[in-house]
Protein backbone atom coordinates (compact mmCIF):
# COMPACT_ATOMS: atom_id res chain seq x y z
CA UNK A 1 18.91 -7.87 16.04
CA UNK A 2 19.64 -4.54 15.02
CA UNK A 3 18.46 -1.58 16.79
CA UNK A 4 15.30 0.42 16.50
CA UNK A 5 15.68 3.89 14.45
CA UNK A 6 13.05 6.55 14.02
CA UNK A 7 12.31 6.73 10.63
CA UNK A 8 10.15 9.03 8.18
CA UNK A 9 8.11 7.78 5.58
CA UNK A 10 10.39 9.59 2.78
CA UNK A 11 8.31 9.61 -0.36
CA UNK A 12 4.59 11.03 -1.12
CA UNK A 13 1.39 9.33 -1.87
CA UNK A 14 0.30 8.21 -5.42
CA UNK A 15 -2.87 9.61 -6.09
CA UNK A 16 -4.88 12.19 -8.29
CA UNK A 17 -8.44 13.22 -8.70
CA UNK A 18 -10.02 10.12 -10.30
CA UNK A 19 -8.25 7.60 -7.38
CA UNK A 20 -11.46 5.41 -6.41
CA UNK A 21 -9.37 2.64 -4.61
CA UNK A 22 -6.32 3.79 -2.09
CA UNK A 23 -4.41 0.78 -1.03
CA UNK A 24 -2.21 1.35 2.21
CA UNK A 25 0.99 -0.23 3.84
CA UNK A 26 2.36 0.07 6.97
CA UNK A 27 5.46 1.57 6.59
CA UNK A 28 7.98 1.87 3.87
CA UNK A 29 10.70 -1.44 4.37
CA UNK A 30 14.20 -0.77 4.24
CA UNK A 31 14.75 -1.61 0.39
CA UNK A 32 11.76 0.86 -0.20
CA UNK A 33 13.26 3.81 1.93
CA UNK A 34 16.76 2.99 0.17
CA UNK A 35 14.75 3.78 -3.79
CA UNK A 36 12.52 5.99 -2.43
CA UNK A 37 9.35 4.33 -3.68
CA UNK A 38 6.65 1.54 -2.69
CA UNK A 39 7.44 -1.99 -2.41
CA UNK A 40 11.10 -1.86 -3.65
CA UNK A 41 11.97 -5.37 -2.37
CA UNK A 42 12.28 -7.52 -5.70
CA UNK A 43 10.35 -10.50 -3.85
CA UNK A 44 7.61 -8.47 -2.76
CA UNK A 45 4.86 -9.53 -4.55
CA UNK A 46 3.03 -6.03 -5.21
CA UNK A 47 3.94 -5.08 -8.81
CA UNK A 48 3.03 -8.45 -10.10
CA UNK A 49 0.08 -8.30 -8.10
CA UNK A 50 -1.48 -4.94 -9.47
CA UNK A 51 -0.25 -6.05 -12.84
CA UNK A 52 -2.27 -9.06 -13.15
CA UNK A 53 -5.27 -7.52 -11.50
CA UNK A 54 -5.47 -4.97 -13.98
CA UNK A 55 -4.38 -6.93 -17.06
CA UNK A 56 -1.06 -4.74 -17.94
CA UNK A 57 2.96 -5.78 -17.69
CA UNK A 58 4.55 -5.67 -14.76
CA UNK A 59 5.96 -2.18 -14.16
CA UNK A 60 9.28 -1.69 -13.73
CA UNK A 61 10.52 2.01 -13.07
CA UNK A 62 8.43 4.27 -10.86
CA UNK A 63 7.29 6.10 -13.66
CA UNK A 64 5.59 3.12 -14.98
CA UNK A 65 4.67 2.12 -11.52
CA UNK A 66 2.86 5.45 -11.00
CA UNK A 67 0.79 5.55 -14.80
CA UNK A 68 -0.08 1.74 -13.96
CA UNK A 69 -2.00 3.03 -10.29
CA UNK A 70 -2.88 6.08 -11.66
CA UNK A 71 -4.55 5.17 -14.96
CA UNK A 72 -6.83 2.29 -13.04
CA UNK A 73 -7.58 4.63 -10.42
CA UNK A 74 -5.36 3.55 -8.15
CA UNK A 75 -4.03 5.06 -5.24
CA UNK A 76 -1.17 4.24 -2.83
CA UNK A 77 0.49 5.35 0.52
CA UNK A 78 1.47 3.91 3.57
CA UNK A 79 -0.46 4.32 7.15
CA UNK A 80 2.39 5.96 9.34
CA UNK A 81 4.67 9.30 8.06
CA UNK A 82 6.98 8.19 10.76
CA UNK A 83 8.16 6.08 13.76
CA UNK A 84 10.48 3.72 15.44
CA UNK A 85 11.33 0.40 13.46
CA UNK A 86 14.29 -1.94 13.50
CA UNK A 87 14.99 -3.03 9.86
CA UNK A 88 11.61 -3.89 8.11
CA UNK A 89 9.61 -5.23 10.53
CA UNK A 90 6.35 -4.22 11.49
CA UNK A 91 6.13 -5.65 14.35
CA UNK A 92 9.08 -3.53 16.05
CA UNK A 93 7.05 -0.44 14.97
CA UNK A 94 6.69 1.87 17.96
CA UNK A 95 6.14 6.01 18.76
CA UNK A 96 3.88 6.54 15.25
CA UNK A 97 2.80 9.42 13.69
CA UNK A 98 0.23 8.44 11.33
CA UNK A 99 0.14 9.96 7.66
CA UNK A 100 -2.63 13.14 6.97
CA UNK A 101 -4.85 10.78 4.70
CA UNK A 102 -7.13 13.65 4.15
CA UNK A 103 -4.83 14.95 1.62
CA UNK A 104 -5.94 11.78 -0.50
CA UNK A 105 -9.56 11.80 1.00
CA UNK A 106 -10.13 15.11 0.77
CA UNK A 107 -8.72 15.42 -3.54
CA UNK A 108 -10.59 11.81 -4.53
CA UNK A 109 -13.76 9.99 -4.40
CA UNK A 110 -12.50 6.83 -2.57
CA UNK A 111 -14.85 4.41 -2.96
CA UNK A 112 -12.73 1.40 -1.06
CA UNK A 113 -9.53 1.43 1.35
CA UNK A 114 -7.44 -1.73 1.57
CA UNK A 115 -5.24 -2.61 3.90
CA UNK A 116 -1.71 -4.67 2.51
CA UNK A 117 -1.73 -6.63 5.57
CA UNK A 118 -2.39 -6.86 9.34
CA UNK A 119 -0.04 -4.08 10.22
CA UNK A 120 -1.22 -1.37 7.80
CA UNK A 121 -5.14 -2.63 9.04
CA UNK A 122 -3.78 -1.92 12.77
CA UNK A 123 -2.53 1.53 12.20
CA UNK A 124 -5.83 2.20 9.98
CA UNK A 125 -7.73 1.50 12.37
CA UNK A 126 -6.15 2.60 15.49
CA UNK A 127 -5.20 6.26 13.41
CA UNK A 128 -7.00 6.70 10.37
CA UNK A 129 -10.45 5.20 10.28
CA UNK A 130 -11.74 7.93 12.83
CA UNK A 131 -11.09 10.64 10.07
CA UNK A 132 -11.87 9.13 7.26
CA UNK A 133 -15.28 7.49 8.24
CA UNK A 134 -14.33 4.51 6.18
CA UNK A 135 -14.28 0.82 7.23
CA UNK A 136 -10.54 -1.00 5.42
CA UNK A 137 -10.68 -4.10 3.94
CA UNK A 138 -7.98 -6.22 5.16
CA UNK A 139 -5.93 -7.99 2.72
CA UNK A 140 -3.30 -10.75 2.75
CA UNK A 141 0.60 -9.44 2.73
CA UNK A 142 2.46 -8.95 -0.48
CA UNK A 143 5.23 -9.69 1.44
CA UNK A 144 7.71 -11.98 0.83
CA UNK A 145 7.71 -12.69 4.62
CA UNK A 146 4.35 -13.97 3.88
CA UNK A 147 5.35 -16.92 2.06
CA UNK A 148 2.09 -19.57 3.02
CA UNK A 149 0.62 -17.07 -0.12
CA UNK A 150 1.11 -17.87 -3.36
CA UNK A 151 0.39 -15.02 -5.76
CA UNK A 152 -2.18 -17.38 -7.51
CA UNK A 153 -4.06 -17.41 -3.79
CA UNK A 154 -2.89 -13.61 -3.34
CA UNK A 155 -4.62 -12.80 -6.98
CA UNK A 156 -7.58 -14.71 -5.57
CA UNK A 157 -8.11 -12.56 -2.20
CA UNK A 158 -6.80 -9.45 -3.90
CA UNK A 159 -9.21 -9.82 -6.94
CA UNK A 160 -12.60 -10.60 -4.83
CA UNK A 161 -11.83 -7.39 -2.58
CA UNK A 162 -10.76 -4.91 -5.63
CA UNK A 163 -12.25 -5.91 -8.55
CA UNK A 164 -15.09 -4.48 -8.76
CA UNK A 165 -13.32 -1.39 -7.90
CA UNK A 166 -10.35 -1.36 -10.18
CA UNK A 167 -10.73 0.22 -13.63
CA UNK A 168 -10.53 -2.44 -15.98
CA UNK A 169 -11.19 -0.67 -19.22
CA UNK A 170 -8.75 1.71 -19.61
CA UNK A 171 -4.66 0.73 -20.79
């Protein structure tokens, strides 16, 4: 195994004024620090994710990733700015300093936080939850490390949680 490096996160939040729903990770992977954007890994499941919840294509440059959050009323960050983690794994994460998610909480109604896995729910809680007031919603990986979801059973979880939130009528 290779050794633990601190890290910062790298790359700013995706978020404006009408963001109702702010997903979080834990920590940008390697693949994501390497293009400097959310869920770069091509197996992650994310992008399709989104796109099927909100009835568009699947974006592919961050452009397009950013106009798909952004015109649902989407918006996404991560749970630490920086730490101590060996490769991708979340589980090696150590010495965190969480993000300042009052820069999102403080610019947008959020109506709903969700957590992209156990990790990102740990660090909400443990960091985050005291500032914002808000209870997360805990949601199944995107991962591809999470392989016992499909994305039809990820769509399912995903879709009963956010739903109601996501802004279906615009695009």
């Amino acid at each position: 195994m290779s050794e633990s490096e601190f890290h910062t996160h790298g790359f700013g939040p995706v978020y404006d004024e009408n963001s109702r729903v702010l997903i979080l990770g834990s920590f940008p992977s390697v693949r994501s620090r390497e293009v400097s954007f959310y869920y770069g890994h091509p197996r992650n499941r994310f992008w399709p994710l989104i796109a099927r919840l909100t009835g568009e294509a699947v974006p592919e440059t961050i452009k397009e990733k950013k106009e798909l959050l952004l015109v649902h009323r989407i918006a996404l960050w991560d749970s630490i700015e920086s730490c101590r983690i060996t490769g991708s794994s979340d589980t090696s994460i150590k010495d965190v300093t969480p993000v300042d998610i009052k820069v999102i909480t403080d610019a947008a109604d959020i109506k709903i936080i969700a957590c992209n896995g156990a990790a990102s729910k740990r660090y909400y809680d443990k960091y985050l939850k005291k500032v914002t007031g808000l209870e997360a919603v805990k949601l199944p990986s995107t991962s591809p490390a999470n392989a016992a979801w499909s994305i039809d059973r990820l769509f399912s979880e995903w879709e009963g949680a956010l739903g109601g939130y996501i802004n279906l009528s615009i695009g």
